[in-house]
Protein backbone atom coordinates (compact mmCIF):
# COMPACT_ATOMS: atom_id res chain seq x y z
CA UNK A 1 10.78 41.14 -10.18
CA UNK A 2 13.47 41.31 -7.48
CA UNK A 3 17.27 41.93 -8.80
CA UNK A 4 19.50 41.74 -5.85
CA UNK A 5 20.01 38.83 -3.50
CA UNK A 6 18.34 40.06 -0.51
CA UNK A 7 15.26 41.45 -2.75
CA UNK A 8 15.08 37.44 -4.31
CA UNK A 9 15.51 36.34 -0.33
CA UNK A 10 12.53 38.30 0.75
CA UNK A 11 10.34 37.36 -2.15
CA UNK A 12 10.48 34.07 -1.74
CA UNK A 13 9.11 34.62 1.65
CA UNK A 14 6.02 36.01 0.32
CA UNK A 15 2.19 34.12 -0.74
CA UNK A 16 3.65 34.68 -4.49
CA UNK A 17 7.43 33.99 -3.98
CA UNK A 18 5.94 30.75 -2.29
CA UNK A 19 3.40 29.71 -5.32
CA UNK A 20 5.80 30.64 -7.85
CA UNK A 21 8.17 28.05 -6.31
CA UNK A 22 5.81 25.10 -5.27
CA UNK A 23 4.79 25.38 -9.03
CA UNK A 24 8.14 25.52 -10.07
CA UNK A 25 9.17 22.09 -8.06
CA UNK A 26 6.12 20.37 -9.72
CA UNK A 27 7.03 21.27 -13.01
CA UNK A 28 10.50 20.20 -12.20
CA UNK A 29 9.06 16.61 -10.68
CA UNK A 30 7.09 15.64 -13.85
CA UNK A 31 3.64 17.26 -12.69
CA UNK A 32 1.71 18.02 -15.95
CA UNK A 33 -1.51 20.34 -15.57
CA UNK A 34 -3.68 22.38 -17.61
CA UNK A 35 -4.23 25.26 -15.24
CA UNK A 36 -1.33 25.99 -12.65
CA UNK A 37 -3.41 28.39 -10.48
CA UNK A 38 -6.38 25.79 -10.19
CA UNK A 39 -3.90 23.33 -8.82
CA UNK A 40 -2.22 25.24 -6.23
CA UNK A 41 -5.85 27.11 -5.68
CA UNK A 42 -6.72 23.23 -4.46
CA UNK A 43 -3.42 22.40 -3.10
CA UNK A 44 -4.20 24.73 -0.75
CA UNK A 45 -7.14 24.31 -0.39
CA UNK A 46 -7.28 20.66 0.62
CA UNK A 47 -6.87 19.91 4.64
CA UNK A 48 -7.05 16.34 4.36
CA UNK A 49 -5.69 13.19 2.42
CA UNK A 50 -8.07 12.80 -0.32
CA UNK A 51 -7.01 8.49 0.18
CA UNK A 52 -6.71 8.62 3.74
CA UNK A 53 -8.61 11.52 5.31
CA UNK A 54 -5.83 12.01 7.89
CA UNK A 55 -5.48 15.95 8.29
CA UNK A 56 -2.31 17.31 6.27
CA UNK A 57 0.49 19.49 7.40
CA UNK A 58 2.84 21.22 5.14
CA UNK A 59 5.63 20.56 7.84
CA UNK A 60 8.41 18.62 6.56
CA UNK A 61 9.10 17.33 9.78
CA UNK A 62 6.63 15.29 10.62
CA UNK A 63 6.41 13.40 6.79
CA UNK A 64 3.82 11.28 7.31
CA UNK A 65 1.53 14.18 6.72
CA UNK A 66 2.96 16.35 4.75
CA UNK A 67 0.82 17.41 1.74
CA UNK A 68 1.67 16.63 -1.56
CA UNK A 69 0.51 16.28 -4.96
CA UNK A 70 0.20 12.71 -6.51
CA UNK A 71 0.76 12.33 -9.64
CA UNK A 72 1.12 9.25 -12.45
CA UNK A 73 4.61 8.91 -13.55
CA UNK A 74 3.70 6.74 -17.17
CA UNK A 75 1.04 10.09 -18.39
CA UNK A 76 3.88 12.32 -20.06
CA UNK A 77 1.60 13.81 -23.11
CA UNK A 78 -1.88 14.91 -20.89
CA UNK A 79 -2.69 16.20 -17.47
CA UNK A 80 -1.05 13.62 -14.59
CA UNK A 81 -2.45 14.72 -11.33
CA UNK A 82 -3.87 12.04 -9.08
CA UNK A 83 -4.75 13.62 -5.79
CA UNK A 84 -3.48 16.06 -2.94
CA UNK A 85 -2.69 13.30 -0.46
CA UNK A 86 -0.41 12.61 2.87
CA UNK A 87 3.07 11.97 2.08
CA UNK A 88 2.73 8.65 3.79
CA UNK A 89 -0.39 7.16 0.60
CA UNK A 90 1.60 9.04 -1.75
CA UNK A 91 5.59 7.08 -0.95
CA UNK A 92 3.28 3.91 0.07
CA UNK A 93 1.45 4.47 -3.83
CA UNK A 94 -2.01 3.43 -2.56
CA UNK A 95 -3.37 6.40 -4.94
CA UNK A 96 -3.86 4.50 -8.07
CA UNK A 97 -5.99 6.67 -9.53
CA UNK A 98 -5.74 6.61 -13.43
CA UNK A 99 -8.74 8.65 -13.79
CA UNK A 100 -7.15 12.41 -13.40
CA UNK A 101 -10.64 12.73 -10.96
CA UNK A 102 -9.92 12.56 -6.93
CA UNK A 103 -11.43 9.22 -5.49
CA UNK A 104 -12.32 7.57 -8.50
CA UNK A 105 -9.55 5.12 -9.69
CA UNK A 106 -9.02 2.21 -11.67
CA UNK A 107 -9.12 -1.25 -10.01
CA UNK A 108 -7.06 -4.03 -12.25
CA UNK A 109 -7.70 -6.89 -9.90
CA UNK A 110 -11.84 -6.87 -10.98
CA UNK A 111 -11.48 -5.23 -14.31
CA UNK A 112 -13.71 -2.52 -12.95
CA UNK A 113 -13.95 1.65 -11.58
CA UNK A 114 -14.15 2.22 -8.64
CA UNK A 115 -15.39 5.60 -6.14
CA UNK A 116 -13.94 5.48 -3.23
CA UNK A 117 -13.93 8.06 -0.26
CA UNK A 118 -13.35 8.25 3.25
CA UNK A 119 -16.35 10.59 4.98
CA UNK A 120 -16.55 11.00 8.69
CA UNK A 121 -13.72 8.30 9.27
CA UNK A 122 -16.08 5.74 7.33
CA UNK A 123 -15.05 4.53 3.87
CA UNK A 124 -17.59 4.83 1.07
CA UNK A 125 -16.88 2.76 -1.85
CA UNK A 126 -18.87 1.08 -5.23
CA UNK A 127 -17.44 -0.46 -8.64
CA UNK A 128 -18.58 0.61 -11.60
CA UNK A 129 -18.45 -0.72 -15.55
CA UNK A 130 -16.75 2.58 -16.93
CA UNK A 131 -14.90 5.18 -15.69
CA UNK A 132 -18.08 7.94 -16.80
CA UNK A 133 -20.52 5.90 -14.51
CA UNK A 134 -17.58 6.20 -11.43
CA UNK A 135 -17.24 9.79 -11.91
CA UNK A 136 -20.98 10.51 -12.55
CA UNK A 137 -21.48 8.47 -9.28
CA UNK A 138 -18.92 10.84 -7.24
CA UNK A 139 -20.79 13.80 -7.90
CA UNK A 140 -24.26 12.76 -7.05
CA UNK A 141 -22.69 11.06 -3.83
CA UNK A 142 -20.85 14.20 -2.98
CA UNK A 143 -23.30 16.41 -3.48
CA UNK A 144 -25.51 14.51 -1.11
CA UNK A 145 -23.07 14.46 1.54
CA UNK A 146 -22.56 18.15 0.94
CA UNK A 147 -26.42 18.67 1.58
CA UNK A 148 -26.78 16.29 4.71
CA UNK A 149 -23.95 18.42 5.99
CA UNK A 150 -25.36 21.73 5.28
CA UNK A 151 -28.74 19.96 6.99
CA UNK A 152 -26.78 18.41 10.21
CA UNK A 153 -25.27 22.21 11.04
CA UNK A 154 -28.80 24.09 10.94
């Protein structure tokens, strides 16, 4: 670990200096997770508002895009992560996902779950009974679209 000023200066310039501080501020905003690494791995990762789809910047000036990790402020005891989204669905709270699974959220006007996903600017969405069937339903759809994907590219 750096001991002088300048050493601390440069680290914190570096990939790790950088992690060990985004991980840091999360901690410090009430971010609860199970596997740190995983979460920035994804943070990363992600180029575009799991809500929205709008492509995300890590800029701070133009906040409207600006990546950042949504999280549910009641969960204090388990895992609270909601999404990587734009700054503008994360301020604006349209990420109500109770679920702890990206695009699958709870919706308390029809008692229901729901999957919900933006592909190729056109939004995919179905209700389901339980939360199980939502997220059982997000995999099979992804993996689909993963596949006619792979398929439109060859």
């Amino acid at each position: 670990m750096p001991h002088t000023k300048e050493e601390k200066a440069a680290y914190r310039q570096t990939p790790a200096g950088q992690k060990l501080r985004r991980i840091s501020s999360w901690k410090y905003q009430g971010i609860i997770c199970d596997d740190w690494n995983a979460l920035h791995e994804r943070f990363m990762s992600t180029t575009h508002c799991e809500k929205c789809d709008v492509l995300l910047t890590i800029d701070r000036r133009n906040t409207r895009t600006t990546k950042c990790v949504d999280h549910d402020h009641d969960i204090k005891d388990r895992e609270n992560i909601r999404g990587v989204l734009c700054n503008a669905c994360n301020i604006n709270d349209n990420c109500k996902n109770t679920s702890g699974v990206p695009n699958v959220s709870y919706d308390k006007r029809y008692d229901r779950w729901r999957y919900q996903k933006i592909v190729n600017r056109v939004r995919h969405c179905k209700t389901f009974e339980t939360k199980e069937e939502a997220i059982c339903y997000k995999y099979e759809y992804e993996c689909c679209q993963s596949i006619i994907e792979k398929d439109s590219r060859s």
